[in-house]
N, C-alpha and C. Protein backbone atom coordinates (compact mmCIF):
# COMPACT_ATOMS: atom_id res chain seq x y z
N UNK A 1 22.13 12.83 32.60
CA UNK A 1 21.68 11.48 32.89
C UNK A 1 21.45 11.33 34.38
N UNK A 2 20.25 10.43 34.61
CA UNK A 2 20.07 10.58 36.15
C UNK A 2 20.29 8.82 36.01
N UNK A 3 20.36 8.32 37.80
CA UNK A 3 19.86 6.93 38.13
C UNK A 3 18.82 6.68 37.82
N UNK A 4 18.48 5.75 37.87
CA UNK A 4 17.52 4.63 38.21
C UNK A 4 16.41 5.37 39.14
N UNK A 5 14.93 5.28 39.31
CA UNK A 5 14.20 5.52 39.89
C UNK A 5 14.04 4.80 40.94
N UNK A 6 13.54 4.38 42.36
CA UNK A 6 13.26 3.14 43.21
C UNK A 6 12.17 3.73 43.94
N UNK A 7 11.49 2.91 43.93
CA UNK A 7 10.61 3.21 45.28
C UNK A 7 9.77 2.11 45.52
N UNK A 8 9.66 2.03 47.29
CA UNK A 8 8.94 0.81 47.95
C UNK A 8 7.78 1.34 47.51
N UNK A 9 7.17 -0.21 47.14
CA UNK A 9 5.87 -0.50 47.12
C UNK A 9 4.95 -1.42 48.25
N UNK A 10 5.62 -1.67 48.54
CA UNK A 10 5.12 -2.71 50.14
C UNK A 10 6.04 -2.11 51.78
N UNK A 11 5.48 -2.00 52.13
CA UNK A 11 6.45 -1.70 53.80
C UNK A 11 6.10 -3.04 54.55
N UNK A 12 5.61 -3.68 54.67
CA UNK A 12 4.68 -4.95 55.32
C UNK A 12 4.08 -6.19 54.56
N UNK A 13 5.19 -7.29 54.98
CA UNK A 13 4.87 -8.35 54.69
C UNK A 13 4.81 -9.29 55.50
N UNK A 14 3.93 -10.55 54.80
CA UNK A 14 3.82 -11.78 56.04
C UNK A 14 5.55 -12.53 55.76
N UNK A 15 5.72 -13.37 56.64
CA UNK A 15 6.87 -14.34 56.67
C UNK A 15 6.92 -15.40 54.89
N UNK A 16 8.09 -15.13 54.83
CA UNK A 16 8.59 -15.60 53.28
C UNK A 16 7.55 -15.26 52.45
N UNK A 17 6.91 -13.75 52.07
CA UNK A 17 6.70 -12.91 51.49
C UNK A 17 7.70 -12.28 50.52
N UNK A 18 7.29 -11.11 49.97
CA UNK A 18 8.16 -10.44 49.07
C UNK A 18 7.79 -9.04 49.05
N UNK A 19 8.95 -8.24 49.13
CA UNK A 19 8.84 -6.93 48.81
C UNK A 19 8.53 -6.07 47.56
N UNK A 20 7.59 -5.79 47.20
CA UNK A 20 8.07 -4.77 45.80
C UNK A 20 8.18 -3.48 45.75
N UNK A 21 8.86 -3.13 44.48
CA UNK A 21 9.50 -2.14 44.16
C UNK A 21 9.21 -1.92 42.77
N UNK A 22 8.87 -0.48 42.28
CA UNK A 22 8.86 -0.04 41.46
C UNK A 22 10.14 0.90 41.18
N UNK A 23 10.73 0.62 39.82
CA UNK A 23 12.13 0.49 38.91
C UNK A 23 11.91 1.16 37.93
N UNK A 24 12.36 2.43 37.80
CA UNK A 24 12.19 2.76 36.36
C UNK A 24 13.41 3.86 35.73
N UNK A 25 13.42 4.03 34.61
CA UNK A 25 14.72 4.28 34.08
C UNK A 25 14.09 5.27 33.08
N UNK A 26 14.33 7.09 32.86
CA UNK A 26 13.53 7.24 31.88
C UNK A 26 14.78 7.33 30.44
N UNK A 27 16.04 6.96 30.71
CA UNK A 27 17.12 7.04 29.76
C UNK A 27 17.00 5.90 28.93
N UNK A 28 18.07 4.90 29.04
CA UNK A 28 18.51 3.71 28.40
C UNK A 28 17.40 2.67 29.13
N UNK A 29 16.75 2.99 30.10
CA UNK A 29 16.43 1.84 30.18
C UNK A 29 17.37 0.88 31.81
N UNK A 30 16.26 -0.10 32.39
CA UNK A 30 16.72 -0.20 33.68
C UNK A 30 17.67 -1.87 33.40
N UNK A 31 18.99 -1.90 34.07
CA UNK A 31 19.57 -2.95 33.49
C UNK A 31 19.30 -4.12 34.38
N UNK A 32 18.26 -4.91 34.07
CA UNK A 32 17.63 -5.66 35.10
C UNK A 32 18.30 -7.07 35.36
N UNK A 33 19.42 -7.52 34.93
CA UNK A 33 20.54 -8.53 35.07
C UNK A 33 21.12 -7.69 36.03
N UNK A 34 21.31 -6.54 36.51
CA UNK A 34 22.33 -6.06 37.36
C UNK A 34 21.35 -5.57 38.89
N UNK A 35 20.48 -6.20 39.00
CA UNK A 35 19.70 -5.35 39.49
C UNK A 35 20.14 -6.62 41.39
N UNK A 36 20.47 -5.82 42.31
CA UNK A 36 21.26 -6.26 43.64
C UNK A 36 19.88 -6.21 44.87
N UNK A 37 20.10 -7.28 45.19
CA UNK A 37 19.28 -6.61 46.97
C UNK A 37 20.03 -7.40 48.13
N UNK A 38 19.37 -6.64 49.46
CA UNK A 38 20.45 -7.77 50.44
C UNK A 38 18.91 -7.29 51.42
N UNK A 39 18.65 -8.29 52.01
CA UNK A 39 17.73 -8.24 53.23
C UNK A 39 18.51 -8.62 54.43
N UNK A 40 18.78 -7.20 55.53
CA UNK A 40 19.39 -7.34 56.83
C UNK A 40 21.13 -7.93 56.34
N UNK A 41 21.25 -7.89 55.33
CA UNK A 41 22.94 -7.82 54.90
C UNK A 41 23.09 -9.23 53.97
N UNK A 42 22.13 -9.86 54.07
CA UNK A 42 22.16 -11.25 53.21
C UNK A 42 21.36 -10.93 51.63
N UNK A 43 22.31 -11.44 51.05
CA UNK A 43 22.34 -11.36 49.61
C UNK A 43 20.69 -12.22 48.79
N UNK A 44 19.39 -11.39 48.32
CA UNK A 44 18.61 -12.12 47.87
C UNK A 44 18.17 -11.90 46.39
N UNK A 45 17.61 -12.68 45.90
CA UNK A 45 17.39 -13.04 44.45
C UNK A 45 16.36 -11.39 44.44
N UNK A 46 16.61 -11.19 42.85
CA UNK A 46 15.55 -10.04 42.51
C UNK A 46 14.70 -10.50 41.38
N UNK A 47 13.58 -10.61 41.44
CA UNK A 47 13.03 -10.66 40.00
C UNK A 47 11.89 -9.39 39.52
N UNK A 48 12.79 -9.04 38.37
CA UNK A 48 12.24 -8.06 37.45
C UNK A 48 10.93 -8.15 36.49
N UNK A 49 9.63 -7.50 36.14
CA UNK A 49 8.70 -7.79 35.58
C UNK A 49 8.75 -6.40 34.21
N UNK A 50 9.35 -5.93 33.77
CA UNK A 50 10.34 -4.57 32.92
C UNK A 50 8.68 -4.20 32.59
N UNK A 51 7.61 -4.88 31.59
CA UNK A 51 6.77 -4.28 31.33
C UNK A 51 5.46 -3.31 32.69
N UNK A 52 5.71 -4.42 33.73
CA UNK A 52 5.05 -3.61 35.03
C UNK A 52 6.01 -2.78 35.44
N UNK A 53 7.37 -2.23 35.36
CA UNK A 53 8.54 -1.55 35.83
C UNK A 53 8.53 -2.26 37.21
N UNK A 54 8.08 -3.38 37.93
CA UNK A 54 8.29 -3.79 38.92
C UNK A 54 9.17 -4.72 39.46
N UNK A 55 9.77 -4.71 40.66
CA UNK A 55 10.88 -5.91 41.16
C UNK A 55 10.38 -6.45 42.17
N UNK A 56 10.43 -7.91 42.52
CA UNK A 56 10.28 -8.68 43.63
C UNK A 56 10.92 -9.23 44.48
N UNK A 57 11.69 -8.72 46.28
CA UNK A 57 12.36 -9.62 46.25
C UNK A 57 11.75 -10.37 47.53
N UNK A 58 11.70 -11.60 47.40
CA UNK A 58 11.54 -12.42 48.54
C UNK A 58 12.67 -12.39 49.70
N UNK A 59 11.61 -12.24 50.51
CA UNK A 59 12.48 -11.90 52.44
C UNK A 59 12.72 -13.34 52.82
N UNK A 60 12.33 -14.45 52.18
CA UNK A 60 13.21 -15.05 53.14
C UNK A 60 12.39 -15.46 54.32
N UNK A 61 12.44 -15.94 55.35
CA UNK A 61 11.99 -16.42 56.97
C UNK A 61 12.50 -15.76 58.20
N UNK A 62 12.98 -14.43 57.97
CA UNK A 62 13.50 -13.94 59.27
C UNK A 62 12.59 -13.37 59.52
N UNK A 63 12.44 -13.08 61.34
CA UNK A 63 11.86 -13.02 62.36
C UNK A 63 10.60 -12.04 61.65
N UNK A 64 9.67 -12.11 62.34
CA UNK A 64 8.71 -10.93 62.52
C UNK A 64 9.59 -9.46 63.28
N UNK A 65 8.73 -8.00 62.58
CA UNK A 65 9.72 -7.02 62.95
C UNK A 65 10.33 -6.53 62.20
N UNK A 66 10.96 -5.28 62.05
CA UNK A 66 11.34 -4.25 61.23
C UNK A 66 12.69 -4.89 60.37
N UNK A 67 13.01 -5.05 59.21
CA UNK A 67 14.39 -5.45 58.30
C UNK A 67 14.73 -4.21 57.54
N UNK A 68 15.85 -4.90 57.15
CA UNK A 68 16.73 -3.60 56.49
C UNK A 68 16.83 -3.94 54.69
N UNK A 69 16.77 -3.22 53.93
CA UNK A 69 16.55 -3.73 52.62
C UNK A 69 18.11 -2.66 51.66
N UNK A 70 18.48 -2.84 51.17
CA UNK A 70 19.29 -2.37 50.40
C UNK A 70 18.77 -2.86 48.93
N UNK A 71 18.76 -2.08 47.82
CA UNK A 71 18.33 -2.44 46.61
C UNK A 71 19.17 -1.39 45.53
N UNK A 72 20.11 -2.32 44.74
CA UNK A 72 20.97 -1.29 43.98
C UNK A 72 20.71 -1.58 42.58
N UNK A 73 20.66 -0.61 41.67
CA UNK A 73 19.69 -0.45 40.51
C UNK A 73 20.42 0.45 39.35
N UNK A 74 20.58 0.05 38.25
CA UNK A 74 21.38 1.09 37.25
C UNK A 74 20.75 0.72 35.70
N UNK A 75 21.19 1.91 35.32
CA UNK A 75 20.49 1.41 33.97
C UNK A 75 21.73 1.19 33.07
N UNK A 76 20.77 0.60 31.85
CA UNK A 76 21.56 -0.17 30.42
C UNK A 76 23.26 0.48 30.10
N UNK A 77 23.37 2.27 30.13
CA UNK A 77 24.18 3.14 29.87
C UNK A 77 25.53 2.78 31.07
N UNK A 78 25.15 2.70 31.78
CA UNK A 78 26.09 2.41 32.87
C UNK A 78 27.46 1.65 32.97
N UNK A 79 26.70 0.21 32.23
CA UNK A 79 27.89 -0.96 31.79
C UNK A 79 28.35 -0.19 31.11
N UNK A 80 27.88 0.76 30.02
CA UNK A 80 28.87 1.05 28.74
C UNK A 80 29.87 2.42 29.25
N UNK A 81 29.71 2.96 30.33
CA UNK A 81 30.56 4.34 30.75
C UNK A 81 31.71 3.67 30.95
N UNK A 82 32.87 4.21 30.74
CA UNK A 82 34.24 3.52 30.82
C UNK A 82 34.90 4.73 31.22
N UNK A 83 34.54 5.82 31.30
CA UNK A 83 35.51 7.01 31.94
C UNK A 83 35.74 7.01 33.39
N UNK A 84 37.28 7.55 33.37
CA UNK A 84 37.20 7.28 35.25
C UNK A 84 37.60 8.74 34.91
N UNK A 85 36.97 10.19 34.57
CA UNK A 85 36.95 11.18 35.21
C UNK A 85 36.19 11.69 36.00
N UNK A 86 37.06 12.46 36.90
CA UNK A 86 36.38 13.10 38.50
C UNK A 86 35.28 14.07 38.12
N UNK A 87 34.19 14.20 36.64
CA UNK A 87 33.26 14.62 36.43
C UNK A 87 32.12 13.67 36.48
N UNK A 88 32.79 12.17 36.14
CA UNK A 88 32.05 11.16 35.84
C UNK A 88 30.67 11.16 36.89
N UNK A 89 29.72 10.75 36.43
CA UNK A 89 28.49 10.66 37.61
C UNK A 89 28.04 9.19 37.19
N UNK A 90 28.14 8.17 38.60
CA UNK A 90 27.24 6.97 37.49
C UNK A 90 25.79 7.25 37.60
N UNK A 91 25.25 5.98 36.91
CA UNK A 91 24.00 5.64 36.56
C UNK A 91 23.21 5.01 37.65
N UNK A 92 23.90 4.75 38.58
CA UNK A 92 23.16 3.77 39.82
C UNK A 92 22.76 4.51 40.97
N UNK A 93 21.36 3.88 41.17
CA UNK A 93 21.21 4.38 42.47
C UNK A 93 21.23 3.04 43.48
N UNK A 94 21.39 3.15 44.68
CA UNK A 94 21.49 2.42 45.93
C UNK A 94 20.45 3.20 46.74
N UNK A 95 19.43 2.06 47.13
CA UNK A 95 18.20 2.68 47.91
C UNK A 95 17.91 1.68 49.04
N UNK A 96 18.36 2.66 50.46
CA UNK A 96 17.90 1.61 51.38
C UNK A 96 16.45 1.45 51.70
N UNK A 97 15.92 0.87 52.75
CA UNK A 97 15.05 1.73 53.54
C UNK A 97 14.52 0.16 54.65
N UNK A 98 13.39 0.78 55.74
CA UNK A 98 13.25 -0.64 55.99
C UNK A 98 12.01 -1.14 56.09
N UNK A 99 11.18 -2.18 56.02
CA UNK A 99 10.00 -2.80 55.87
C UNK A 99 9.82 -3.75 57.23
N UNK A 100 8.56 -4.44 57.37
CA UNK A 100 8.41 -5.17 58.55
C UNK A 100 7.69 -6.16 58.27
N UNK A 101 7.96 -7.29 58.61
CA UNK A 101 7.29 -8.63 58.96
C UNK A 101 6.40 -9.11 59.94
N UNK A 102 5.01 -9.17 59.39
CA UNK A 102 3.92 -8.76 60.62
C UNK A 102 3.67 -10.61 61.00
């Protein structure tokens, strides 16, 4: 079983814009109620489109200039793992990277 797929789809947006991301899961499936972002460390809404495999998250009004994006992503299987052995691998990936506000 692997994570979650992520990858930026936008590096550059205007002010209170939105980033996307393409999400995809080729296992169970991507668990899109669990799906996390934080722009520059602040916690923002994600919205999922499952049939485009795409996510949106709106930046918000901070400055023009380079931000920091964190986006954490797991699929359906994940909630259901309940083992805490030191073989265990989860299902999530955590993908930073950073984008800019032109």
């Amino acid at each position: 079983m692997t994570p979650p797929s992520v990858r930026l789809l936008t590096r550059s947006v205007r002010p209170g814009g939105k980033v996307v991301l393409r999400v995809t899961d080729r296992g169970s499936g991507v668990d899109w109620p669990a799906l996390l972002a934080t722009v520059d460390g602040r916690p923002r809404r994600v919205v999922y489109f499952p049939g485009a495999n795409r996510a949106e998250v709106p930046v918000g009004v901070p400055g023009r200039g380079r931000h920091t994006l964190v986006f954490t992503a797991s699929d359906v299987q994940e909630t259901k793992n309940n083992e805490n052995g030191a073989t265990t691998l989860p299902n999530t990936r955590c993908f930073g990277t950073t984008f800019s506000i032109r």
